[in-house]
Protein backbone atom coordinates (compact mmCIF):
# COMPACT_ATOMS: atom_id res chain seq x y z
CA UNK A 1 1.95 10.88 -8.44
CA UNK A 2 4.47 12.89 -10.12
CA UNK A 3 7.78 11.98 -12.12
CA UNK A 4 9.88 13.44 -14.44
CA UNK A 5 12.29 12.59 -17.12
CA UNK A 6 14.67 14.48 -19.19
CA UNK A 7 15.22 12.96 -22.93
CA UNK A 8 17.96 14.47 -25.60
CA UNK A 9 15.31 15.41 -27.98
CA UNK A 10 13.72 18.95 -29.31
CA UNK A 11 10.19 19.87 -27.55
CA UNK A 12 8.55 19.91 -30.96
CA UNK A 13 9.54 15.91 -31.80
CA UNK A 14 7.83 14.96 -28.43
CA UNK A 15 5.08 17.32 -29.05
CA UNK A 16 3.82 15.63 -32.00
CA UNK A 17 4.22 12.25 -30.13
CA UNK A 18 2.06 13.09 -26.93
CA UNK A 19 -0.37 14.45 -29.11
CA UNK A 20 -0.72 12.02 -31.47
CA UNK A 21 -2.93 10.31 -29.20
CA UNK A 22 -4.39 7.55 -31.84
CA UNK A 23 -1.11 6.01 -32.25
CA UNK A 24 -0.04 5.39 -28.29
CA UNK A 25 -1.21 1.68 -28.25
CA UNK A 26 2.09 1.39 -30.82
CA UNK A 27 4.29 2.44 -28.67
CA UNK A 28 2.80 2.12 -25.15
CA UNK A 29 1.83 -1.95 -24.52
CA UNK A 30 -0.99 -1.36 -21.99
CA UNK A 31 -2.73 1.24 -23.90
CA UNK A 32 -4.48 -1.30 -26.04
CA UNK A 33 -6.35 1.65 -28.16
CA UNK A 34 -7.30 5.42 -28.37
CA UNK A 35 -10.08 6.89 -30.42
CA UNK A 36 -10.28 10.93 -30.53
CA UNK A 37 -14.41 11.04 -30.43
CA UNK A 38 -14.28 14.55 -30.88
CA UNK A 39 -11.67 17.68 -31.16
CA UNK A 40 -12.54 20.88 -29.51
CA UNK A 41 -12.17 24.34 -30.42
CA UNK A 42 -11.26 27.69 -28.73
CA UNK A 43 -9.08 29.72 -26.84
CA UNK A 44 -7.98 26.47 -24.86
CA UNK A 45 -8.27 23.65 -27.93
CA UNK A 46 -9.17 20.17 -26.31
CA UNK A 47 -9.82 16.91 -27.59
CA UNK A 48 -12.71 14.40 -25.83
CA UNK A 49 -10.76 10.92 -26.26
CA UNK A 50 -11.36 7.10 -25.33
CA UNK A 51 -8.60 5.17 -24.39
CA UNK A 52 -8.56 1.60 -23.30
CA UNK A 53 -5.86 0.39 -21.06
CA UNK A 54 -5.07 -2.85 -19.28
CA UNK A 55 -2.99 -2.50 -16.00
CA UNK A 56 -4.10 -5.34 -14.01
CA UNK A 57 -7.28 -5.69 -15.62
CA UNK A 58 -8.87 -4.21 -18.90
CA UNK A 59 -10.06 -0.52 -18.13
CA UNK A 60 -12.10 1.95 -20.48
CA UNK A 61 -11.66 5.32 -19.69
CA UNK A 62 -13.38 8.80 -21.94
CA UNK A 63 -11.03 12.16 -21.35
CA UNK A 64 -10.93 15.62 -21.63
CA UNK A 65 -7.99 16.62 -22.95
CA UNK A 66 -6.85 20.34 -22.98
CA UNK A 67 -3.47 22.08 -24.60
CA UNK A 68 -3.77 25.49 -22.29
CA UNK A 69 -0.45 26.13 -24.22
CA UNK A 70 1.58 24.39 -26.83
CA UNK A 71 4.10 22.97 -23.91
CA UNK A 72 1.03 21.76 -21.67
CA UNK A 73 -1.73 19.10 -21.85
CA UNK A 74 -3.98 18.45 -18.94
CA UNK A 75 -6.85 16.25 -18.65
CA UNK A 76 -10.04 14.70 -16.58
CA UNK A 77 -11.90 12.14 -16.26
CA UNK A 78 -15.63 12.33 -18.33
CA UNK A 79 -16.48 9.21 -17.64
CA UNK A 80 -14.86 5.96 -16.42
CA UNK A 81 -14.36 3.36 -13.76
CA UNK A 82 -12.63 5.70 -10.97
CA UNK A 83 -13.88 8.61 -9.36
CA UNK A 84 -11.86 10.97 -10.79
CA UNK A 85 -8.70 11.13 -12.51
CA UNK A 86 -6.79 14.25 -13.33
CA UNK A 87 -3.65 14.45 -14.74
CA UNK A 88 -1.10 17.10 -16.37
CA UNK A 89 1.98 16.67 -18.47
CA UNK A 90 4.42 19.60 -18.95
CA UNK A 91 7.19 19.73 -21.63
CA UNK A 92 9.94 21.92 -20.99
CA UNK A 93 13.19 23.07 -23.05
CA UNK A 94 16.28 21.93 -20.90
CA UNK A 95 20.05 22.23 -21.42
CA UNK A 96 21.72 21.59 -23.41
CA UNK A 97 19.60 21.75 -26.78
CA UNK A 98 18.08 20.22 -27.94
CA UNK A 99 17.49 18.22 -24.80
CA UNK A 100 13.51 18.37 -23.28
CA UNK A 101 12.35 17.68 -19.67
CA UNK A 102 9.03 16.15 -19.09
CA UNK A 103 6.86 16.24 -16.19
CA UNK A 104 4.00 13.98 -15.40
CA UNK A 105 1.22 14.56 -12.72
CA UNK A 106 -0.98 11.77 -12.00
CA UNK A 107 -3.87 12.08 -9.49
CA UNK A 108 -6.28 9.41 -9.77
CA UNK A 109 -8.90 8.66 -7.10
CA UNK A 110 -10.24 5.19 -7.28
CA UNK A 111 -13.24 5.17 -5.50
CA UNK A 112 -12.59 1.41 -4.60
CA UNK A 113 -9.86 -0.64 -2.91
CA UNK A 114 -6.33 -0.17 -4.49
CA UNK A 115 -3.86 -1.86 -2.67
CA UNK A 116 -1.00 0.26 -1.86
CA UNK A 117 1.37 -1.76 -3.70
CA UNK A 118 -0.49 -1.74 -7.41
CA UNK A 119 -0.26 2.78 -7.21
CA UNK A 120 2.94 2.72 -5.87
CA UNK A 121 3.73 0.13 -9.16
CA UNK A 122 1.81 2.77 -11.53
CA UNK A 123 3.52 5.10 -9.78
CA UNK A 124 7.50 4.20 -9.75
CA UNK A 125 6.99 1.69 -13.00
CA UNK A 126 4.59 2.43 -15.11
CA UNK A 127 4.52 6.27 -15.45
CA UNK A 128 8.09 6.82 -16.10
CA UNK A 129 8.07 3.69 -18.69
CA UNK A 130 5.63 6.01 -20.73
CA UNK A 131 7.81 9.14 -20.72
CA UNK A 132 10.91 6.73 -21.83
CA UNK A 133 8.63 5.12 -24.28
CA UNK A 134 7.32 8.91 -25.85
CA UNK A 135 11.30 9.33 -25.88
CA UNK A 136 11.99 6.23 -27.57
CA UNK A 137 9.18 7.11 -30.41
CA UNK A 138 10.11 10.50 -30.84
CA UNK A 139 13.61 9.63 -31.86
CA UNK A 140 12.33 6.71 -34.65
């Protein structure tokens, strides 16, 4: 699943959003809370965070979250529910400043029955309500 959204705000403003990762149940209603259990360091700095979510149903997921660069975070699935998620979100300087463009890569592989109309859901409403919401934060 990918989608992409381009907001009239400067990279560092929705920077400190998306990584202020205990504050997303705020902003974001089915994120219903975030603990960081433990922030990594090194060449790649990461963070190993629990986040409990309710799309359909209540969901607990542990992640692996990576900043390869400041404009990057990627992360994986440690433990959880689904076989394996994977994800990537890329913020991007567009024009005209200060205006960003994010982009949001989704993979998540259930290991049981989805039906096709729930990920296409996540997929066309869900996702790109989080961008707007990071937006919509970013500019209080």
């Amino acid at each position: 699943m990918r989608t992409t959204l381009e907001l009239p705000i400067a990279a560092d403003r929705l920077r400190a959003v998306l990584t202020d990762f205990e504050a997303f149940p705020v902003f974001v209603p089915w994120v219903q809370q975030v603990e960081v259990l433990r922030a990594l360091a090194g060449p790649c700095p990461g963070w190993e965070v629990r986040v409990q979510l309710c799309v359909v149903r209540p969901w607990c997921l542990t992640l692996l979250v990576q900043q390869p660069d400041p404009n990057e975070l990627r992360w994986s699935l440690i433990e959880g529910p689904f076989a394996s998620v994977e994800g990537r979100l890329r913020l991007e300087p567009a024009a005209p400043s200060p205006n960003s463009r994010l982009e949001l890569d989704l993979e998540v592989q259930a290991g049981l029955y989805v039906p096709l109309p729930l990920m296409r859901s996540v997929e066309s409403v869900e996702l790109n309500d989080l961008l707007r919401r990071v937006g919509e934060r970013a500019e209080e």
